[in-house]
Protein backbone atom coordinates (compact mmCIF):
# COMPACT_ATOMS: atom_id res chain seq x y z
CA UNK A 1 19.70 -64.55 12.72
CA UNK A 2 18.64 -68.18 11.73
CA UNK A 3 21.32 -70.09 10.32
CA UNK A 4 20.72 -72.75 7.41
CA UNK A 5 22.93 -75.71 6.90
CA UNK A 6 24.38 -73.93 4.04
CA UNK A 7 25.24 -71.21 6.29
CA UNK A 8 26.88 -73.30 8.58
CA UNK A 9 28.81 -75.10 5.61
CA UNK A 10 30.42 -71.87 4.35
CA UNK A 11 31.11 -70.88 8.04
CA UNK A 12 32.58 -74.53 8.54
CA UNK A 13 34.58 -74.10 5.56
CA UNK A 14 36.35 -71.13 5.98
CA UNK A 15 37.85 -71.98 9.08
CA UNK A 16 38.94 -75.50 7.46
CA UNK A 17 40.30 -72.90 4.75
CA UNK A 18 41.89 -70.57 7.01
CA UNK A 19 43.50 -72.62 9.21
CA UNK A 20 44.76 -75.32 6.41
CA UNK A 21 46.62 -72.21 4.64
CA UNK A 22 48.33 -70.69 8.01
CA UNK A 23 49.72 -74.08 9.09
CA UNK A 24 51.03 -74.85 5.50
CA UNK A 25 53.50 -71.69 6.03
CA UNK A 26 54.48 -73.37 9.78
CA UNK A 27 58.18 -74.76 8.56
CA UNK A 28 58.78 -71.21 6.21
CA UNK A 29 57.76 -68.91 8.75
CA UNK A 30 59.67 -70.72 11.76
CA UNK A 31 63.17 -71.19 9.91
CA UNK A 32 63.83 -68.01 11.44
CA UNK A 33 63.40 -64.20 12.59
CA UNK A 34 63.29 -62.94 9.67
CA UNK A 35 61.05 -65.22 8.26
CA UNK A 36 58.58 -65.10 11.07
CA UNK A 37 58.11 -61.29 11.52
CA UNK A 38 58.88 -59.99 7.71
CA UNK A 39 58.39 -62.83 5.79
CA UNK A 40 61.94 -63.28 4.45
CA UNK A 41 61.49 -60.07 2.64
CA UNK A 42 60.00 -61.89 -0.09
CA UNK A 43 56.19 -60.95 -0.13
CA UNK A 44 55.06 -59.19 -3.95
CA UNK A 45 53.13 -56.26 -3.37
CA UNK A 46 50.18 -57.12 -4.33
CA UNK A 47 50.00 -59.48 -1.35
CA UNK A 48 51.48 -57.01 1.06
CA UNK A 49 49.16 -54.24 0.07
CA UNK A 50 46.35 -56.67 0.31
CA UNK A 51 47.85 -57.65 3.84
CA UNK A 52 47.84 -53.97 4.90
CA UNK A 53 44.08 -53.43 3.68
CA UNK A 54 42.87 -56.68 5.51
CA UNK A 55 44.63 -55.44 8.68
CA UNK A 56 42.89 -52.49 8.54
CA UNK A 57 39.32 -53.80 7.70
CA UNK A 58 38.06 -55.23 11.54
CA UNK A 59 35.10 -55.80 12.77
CA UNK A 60 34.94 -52.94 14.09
CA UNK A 61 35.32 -50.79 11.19
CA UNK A 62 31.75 -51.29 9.55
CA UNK A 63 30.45 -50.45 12.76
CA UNK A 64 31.94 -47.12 13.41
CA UNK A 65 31.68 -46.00 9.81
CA UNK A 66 27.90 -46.39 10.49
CA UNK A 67 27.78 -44.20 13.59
CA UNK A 68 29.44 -41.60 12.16
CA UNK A 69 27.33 -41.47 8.58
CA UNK A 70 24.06 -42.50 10.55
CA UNK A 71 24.92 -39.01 13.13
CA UNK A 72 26.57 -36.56 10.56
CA UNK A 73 25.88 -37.90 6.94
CA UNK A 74 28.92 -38.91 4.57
CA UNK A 75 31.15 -36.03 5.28
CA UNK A 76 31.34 -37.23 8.77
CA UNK A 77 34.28 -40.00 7.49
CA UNK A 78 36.70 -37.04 7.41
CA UNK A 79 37.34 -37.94 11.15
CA UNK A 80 39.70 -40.63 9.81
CA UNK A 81 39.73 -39.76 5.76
CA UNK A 82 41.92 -36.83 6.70
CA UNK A 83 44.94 -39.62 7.29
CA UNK A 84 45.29 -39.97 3.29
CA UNK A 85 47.44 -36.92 3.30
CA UNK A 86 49.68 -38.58 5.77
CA UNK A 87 49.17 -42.26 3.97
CA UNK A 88 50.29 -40.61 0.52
CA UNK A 89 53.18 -38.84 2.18
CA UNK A 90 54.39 -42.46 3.24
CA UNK A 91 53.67 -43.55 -0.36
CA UNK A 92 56.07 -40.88 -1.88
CA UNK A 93 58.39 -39.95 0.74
CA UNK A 94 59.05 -42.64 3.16
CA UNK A 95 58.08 -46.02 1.62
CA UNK A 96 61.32 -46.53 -0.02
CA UNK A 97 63.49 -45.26 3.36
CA UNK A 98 61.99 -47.86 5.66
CA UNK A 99 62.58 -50.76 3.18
CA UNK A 100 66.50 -49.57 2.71
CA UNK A 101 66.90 -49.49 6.66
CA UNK A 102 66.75 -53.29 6.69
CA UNK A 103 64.98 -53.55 10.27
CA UNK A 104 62.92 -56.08 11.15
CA UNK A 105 60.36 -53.62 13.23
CA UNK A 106 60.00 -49.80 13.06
CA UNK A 107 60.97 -49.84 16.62
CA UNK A 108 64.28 -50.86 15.56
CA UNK A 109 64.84 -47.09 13.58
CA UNK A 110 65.69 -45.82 16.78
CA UNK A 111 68.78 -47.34 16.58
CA UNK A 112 69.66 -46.44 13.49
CA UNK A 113 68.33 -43.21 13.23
CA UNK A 114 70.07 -42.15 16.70
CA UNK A 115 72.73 -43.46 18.82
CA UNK A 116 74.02 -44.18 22.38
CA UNK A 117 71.85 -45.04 25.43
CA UNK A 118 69.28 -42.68 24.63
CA UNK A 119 68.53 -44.19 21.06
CA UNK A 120 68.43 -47.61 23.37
CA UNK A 121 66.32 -46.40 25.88
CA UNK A 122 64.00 -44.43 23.13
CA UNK A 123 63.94 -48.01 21.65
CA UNK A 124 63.02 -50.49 24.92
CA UNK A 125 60.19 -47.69 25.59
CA UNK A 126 58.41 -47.39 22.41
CA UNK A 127 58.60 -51.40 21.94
CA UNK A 128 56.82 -51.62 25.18
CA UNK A 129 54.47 -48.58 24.45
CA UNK A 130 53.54 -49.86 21.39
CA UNK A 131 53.25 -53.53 21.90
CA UNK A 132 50.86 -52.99 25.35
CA UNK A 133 49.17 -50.07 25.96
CA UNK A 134 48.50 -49.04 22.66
CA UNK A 135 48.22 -52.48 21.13
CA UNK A 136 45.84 -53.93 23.90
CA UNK A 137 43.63 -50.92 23.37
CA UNK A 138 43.28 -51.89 19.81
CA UNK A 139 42.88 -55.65 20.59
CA UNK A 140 40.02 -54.85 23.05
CA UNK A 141 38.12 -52.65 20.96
CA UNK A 142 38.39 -55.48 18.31
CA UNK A 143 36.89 -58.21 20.58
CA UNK A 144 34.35 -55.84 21.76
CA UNK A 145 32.82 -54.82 18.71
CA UNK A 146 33.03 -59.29 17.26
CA UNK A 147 30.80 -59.49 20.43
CA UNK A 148 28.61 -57.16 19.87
CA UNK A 149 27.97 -58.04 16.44
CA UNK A 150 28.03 -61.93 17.39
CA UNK A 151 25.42 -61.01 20.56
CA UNK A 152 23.13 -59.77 18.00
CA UNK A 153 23.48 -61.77 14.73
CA UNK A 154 23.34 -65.34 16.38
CA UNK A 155 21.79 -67.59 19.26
CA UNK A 156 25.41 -69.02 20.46
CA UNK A 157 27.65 -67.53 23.13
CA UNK A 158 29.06 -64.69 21.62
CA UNK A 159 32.20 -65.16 24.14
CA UNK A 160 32.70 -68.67 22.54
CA UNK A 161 32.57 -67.70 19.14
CA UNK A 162 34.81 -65.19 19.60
CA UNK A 163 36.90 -67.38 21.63
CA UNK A 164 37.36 -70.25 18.81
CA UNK A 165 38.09 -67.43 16.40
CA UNK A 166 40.85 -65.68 18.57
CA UNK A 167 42.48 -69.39 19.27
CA UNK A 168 42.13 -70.20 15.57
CA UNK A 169 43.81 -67.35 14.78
CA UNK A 170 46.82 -67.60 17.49
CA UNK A 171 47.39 -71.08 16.26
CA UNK A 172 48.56 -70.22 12.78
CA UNK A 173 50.32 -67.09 13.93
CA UNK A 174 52.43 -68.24 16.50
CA UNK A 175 53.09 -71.22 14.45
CA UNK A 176 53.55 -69.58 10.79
CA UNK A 177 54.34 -65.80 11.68
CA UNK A 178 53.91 -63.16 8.73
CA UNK A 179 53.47 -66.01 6.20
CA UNK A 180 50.78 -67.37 7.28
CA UNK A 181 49.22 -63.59 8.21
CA UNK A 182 49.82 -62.25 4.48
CA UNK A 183 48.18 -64.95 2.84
CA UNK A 184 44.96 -65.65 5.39
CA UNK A 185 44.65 -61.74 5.02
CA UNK A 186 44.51 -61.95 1.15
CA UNK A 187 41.47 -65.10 1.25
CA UNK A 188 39.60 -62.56 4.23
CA UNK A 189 39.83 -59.63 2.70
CA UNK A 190 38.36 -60.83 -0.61
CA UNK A 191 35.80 -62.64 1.52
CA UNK A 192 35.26 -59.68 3.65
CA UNK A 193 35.05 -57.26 0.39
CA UNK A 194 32.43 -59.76 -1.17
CA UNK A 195 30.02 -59.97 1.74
CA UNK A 196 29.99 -56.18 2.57
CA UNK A 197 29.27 -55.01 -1.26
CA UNK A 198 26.39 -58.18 -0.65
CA UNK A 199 24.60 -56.54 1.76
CA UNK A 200 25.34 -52.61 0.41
CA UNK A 201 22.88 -54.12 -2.41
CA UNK A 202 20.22 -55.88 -0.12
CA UNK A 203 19.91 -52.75 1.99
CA UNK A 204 19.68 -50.48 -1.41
CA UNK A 205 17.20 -52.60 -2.43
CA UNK A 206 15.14 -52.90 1.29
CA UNK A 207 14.69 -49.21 1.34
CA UNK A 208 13.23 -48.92 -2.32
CA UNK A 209 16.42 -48.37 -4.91
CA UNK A 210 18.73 -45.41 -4.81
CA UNK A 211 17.26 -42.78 -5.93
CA UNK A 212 14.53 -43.88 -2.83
CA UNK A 213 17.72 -44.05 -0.57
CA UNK A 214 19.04 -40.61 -1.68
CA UNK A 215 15.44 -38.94 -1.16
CA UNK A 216 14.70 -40.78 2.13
CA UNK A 217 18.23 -39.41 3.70
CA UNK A 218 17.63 -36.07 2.26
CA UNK A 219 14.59 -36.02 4.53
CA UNK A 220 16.53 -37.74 7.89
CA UNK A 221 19.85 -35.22 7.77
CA UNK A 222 17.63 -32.16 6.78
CA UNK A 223 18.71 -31.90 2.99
CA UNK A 224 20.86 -33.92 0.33
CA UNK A 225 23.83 -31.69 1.09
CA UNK A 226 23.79 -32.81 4.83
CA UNK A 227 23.51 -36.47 4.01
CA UNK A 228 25.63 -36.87 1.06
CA UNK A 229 27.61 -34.42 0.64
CA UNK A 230 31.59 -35.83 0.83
CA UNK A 231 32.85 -31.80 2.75
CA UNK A 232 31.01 -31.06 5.60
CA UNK A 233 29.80 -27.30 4.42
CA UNK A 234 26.70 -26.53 2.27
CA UNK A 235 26.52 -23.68 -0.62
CA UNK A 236 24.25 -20.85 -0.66
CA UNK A 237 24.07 -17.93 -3.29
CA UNK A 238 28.08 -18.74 -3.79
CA UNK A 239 28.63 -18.99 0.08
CA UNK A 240 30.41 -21.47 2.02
CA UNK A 241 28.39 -22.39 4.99
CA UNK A 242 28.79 -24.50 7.99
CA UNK A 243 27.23 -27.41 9.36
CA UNK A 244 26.51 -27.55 13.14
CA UNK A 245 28.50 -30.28 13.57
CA UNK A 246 31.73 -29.17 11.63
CA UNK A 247 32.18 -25.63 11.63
CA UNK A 248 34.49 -25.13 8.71
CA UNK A 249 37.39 -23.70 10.98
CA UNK A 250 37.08 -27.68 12.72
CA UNK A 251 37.20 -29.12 9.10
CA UNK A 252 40.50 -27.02 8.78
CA UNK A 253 41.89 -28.93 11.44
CA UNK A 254 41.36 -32.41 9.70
CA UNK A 255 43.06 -30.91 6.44
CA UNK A 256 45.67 -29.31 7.81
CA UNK A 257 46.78 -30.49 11.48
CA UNK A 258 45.44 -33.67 12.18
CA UNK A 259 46.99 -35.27 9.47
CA UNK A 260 50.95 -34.97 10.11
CA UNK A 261 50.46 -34.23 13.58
CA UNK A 262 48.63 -37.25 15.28
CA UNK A 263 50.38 -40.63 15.71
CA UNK A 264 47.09 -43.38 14.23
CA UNK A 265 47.48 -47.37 13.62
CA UNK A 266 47.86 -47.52 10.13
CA UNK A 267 48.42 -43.88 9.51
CA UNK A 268 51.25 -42.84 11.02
CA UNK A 269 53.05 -40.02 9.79
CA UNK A 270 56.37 -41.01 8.00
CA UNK A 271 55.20 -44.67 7.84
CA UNK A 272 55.24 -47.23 10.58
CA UNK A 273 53.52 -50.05 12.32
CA UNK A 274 52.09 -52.52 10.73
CA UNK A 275 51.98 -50.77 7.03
CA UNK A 276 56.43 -50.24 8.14
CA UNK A 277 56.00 -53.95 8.76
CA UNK A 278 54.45 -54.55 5.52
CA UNK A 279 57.38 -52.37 3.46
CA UNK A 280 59.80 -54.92 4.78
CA UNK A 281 58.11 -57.86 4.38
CA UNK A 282 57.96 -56.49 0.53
CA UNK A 283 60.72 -58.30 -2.31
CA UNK A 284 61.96 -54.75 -3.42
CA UNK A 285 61.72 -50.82 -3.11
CA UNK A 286 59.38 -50.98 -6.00
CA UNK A 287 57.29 -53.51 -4.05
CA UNK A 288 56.64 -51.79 -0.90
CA UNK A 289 56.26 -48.21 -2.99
CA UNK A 290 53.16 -50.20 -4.77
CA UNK A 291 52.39 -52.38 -2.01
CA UNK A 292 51.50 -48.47 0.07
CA UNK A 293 50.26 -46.92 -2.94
CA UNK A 294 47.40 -49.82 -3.13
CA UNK A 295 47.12 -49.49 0.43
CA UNK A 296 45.95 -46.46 0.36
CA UNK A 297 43.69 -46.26 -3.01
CA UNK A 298 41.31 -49.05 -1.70
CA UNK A 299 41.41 -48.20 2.39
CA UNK A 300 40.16 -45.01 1.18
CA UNK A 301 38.70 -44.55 -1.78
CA UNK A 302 37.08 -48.02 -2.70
CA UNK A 303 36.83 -49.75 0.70
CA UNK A 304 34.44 -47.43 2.72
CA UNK A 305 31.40 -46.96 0.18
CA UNK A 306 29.36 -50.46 0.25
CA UNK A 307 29.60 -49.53 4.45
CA UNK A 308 28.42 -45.83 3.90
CA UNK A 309 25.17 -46.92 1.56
CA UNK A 310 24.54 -49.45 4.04
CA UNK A 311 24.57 -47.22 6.91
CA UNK A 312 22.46 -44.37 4.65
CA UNK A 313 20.27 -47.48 4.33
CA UNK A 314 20.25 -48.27 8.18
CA UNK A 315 19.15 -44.71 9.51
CA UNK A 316 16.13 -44.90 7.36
CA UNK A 317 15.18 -48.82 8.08
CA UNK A 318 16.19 -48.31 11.80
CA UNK A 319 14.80 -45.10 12.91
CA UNK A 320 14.68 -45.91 16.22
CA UNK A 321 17.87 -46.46 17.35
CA UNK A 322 19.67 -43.96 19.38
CA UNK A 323 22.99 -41.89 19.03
CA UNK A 324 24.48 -44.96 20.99
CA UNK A 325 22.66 -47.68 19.18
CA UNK A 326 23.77 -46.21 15.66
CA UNK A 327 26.73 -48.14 15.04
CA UNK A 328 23.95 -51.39 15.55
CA UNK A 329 22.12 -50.59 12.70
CA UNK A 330 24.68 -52.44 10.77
CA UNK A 331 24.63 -55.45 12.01
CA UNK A 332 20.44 -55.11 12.60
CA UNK A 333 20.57 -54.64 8.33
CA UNK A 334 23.14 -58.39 8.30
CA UNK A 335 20.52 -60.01 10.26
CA UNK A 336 17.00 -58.65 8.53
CA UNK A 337 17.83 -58.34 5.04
CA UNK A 338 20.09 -61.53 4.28
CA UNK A 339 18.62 -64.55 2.63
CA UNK A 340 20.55 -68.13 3.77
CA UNK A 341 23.44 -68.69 2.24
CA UNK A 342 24.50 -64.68 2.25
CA UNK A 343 23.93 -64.74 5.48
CA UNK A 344 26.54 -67.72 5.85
CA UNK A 345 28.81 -65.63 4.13
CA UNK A 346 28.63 -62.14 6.19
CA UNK A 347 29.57 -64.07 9.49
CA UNK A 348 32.66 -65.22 7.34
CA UNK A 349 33.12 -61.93 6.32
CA UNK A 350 32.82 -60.35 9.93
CA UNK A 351 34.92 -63.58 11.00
CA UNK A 352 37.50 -62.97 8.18
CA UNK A 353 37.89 -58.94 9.05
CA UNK A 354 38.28 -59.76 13.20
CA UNK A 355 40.97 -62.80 12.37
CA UNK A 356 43.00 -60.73 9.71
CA UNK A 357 43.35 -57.79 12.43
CA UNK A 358 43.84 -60.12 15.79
CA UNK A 359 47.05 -62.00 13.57
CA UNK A 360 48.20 -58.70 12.45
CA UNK A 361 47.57 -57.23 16.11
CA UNK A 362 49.79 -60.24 17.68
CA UNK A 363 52.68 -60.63 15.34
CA UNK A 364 53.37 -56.81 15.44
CA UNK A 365 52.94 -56.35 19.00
CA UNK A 366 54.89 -59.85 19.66
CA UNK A 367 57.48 -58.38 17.59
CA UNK A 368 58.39 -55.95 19.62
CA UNK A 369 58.73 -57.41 22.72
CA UNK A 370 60.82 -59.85 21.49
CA UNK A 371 63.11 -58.33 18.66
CA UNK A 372 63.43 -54.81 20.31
CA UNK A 373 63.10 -55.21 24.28
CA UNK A 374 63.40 -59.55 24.78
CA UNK A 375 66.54 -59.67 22.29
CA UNK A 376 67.61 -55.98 23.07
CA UNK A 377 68.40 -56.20 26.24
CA UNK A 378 67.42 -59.57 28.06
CA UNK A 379 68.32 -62.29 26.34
CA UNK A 380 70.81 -60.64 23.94
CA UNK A 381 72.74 -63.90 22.43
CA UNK A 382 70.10 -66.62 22.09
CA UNK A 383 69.23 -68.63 18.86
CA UNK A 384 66.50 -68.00 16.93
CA UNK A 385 64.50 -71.10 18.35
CA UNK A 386 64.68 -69.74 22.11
CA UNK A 387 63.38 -66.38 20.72
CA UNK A 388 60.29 -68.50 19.00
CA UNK A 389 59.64 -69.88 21.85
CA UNK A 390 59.54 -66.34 23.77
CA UNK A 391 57.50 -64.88 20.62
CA UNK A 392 54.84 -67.67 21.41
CA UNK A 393 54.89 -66.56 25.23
CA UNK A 394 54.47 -63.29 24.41
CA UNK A 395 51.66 -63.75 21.93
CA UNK A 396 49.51 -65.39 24.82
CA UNK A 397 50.54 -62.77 27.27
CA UNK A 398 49.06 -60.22 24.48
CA UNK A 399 46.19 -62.57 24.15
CA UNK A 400 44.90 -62.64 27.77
CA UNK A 401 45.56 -59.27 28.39
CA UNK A 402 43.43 -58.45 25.96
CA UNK A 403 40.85 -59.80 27.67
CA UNK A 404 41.07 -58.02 30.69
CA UNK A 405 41.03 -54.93 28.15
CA UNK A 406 37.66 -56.16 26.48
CA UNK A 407 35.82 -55.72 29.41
CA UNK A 408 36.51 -52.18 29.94
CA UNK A 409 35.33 -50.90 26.07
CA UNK A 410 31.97 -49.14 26.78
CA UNK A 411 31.40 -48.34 22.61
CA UNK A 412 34.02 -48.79 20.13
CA UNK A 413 33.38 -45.07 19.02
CA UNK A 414 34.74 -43.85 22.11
CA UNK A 415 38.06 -46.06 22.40
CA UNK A 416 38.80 -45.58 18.73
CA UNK A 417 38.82 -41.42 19.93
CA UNK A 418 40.67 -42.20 22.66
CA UNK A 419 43.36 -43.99 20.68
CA UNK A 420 43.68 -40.65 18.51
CA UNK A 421 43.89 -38.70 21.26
CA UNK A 422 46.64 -40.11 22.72
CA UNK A 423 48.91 -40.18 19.32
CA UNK A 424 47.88 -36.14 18.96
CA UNK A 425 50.91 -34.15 19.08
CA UNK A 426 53.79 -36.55 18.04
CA UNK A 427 53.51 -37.20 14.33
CA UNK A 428 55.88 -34.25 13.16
CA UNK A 429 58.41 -35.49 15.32
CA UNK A 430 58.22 -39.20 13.39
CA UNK A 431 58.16 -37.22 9.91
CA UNK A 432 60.84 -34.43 11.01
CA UNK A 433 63.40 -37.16 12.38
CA UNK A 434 64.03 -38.53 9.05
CA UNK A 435 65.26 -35.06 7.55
CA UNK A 436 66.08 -33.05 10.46
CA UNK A 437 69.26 -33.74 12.03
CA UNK A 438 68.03 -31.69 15.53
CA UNK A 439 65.69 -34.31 16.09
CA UNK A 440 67.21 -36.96 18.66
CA UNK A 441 65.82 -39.81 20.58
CA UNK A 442 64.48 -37.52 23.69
CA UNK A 443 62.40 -35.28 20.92
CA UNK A 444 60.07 -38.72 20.48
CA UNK A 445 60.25 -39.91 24.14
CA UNK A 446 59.09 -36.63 25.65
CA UNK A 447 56.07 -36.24 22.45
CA UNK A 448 54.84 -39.85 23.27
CA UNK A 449 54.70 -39.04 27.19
CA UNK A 450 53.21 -35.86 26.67
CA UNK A 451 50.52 -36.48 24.15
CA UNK A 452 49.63 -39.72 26.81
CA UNK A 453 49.47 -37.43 29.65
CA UNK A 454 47.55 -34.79 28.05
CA UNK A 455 45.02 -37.16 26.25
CA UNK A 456 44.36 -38.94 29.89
CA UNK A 457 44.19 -35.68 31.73
């Protein structure tokens, strides 16, 4: 991709942007813990559903949504879709629990919820689940797939663009905490919303209009049905038939298992993570109720479309690209159809999705090594200044292990599997524990280390 001066302008002047409004929140978000990780419980809910749709747009996203249209047509989304039932279940149910419990991590429930040492231990082992294992994954897969789309899209080192993004980003979070996260997330996510709609209508238009598009990936997937369709199944003389590569008893599984019984960033049955994080940032109950409810309107049902006509578009305009080349198509469309200026914009827009996830990424997993295993149990009486300090340790620890973990993601695709395979098997134990009084802190310790074991073996 050939970059005009205009193009470098915009690029130039987001990162001015970005990082001028995360160091303007540097004295608010350090005054103290509760500022830094929840944002004094003072965020409306438009910003903290805008937060939680920002966090969940990464670079990566795009990518994947195009391997698994550009392999098995629309309906193939219902891999991840299926999480709304869970996502509206936090809306209605859980939403307004997590904002009375007045923690400053999900983590911290454990305490509450339970009691004794094996609430405490229950508590030290998540924090330290969540924040490395689980969080590196996530982190690696991230940097993986802002390298590939940075190794294909421009002639610099895609390892020091991603570099000056990543230390961008750490600057303003370590300094600023949530405040400076909820409001960077609100400028990327418009920017990031902007630039993928952008080139949704350039790759309409490159393959003829949409009626052209509709016609063209009729012919690729076999029939309209198999490319468009939103339920993997096709109709015949009043029958319900399968598809090869969702036989309808599999599709049952997303409706009715895989749902409330897998543990997913961003989806986790009975809230948590960084959407939990998000409720207690909010001002009010009603605020974090709306703030989830928005949440999970546009991260499902208006977020995903300008990526799914633009990967239609790609398996027509890129033939030739292989089951493992697939998710490339998107980033081949940024690079061939984008006049300058646009183009400027997209690499925000990829820039803006990676940063938005890498602050959210640090702060929550920082967050729990200090406020539930640091404060917990190390360095139980110290001032809120010597735990800053420790946050901004344990932000850089997070950041160069992620490295290490970068270097091990073979396609994003397969990690983002992974990371669902090793949450199978524990969500009805996170909804159940808020209604069921037999539920105790060894019922979640023994799901998390089984559903690891089995998902490795």
């Amino acid at each position: 991709m050939t970059l005009t001066l205009l193009d470098w302008a915009i690029i130039v002047g987001y990162f001015v942007l970005a990082t001028g409004i995360g160091l303007f929140f540097t004295r608010r978000g350090g005054s103290s813990l509760s500022e830094y990780f929840v944002s004094g419980r003072a965020g409306p809910w438009w910003l903290a559903g805008a937060s939680m749709v920002a966090t969940t747009f990464a670079a990566d996203t795009p990518l994947v949504v195009t391997g698994l249209v550009a392999t098995r047509g629309v309906a193939g989304n219902w891999v991840w879709w299926s999480f709304v039932m869970s996502g509206m279940l936090t809306v209605f149910f859980f939403a307004r629990l997590w904002h009375r419990a007045k923690v400053l991590t999900d983590v911290e429930l454990a305490e509450v919820r339970y009691s004794g040492r094996p609430a405490a231990i229950l508590r030290g082992f998540r924090a330290l689940y969540l924040a490395l294992p689980i969080n590196l994954i996530i982190l690696g897969w991230v940097n993986a797939a802002m390298i590939k789309i940075l190794s294909i899209s421009l002639g610099v080192s895609p390892y020091v663009a991603v570099g000056i993004c990543f230390v961008i980003t750490l600057a303003y979070s370590v300094a600023a905490g949530l405040w400076a996260v909820l409001w960077t997330d609100f400028l990327q996510f418009g920017l990031a919303m902007t630039a993928v709609i952008v080139l949704a209508v350039y790759s309409v238009d490159a393959v003829g209009g949409m009626d052209a598009l509709k016609t063209k990936a009729a012919a690729y997937f076999g029939s309209e049905q198999a490319a468009l369709s939103v339920l993997p199944v096709r109709v015949e003389n009043g029958a319900i038939l399968d598809y090869a590569w969702m036989p309808i008893l599999a599709l049952s599984v997303f409706f009715f298992v895989q749902w409330w019984a897998a543990w997913y960033p961003g989806a986790e049955p009975g809230g948590g993570g960084y959407v939990a994080q998000r409720i207690f940032s909010a001002r009010s109950e009603r605020d974090g109720v709306l703030a989830t409810l928005f949440f999970q309107v546009a991260h499902y049902a208006l977020r995903p479309w300008p990526w799914i006509i633009t990967a239609l578009a790609t398996v027509i305009l890129y033939p030739e690209l292989g089951a493992a080349g697939k998710e490339n198509g998107y980033v081949r469309a940024c690079v061939d159809l984008l006049p300058s200026g646009w183009r400027g914009l997209m690499v925000v827009g990829f820039a803006a999705a990676y940063m938005s996830t890498i602050a959210t990424q640090l702060n929550w997993g920082a967050s729990y090594l200090v406020n539930d295993f640091y404060k917990r149990f190390v360095g139980k009486d110290a001032g809120d200044k010597h735990y800053g300090n420790v946050w901004g340790v344990g932000t850089i620890f997070l950041f160069l292990a992620s490295i290490l973990v970068t270097w091990q993601i073979q396609t994003i695709g397969r990690a983002w599997t992974f990371l669902l395979a090793i949450g199978a098997g524990t969500g009805l134990v996170l909804i159940l524990r808020w209604y069921w009084w037999r539920i105790n802190a060894w019922s979640e310790i023994s799901a998390m280390i089984t559903s690891f074991v089995v998902s490795v073996a």
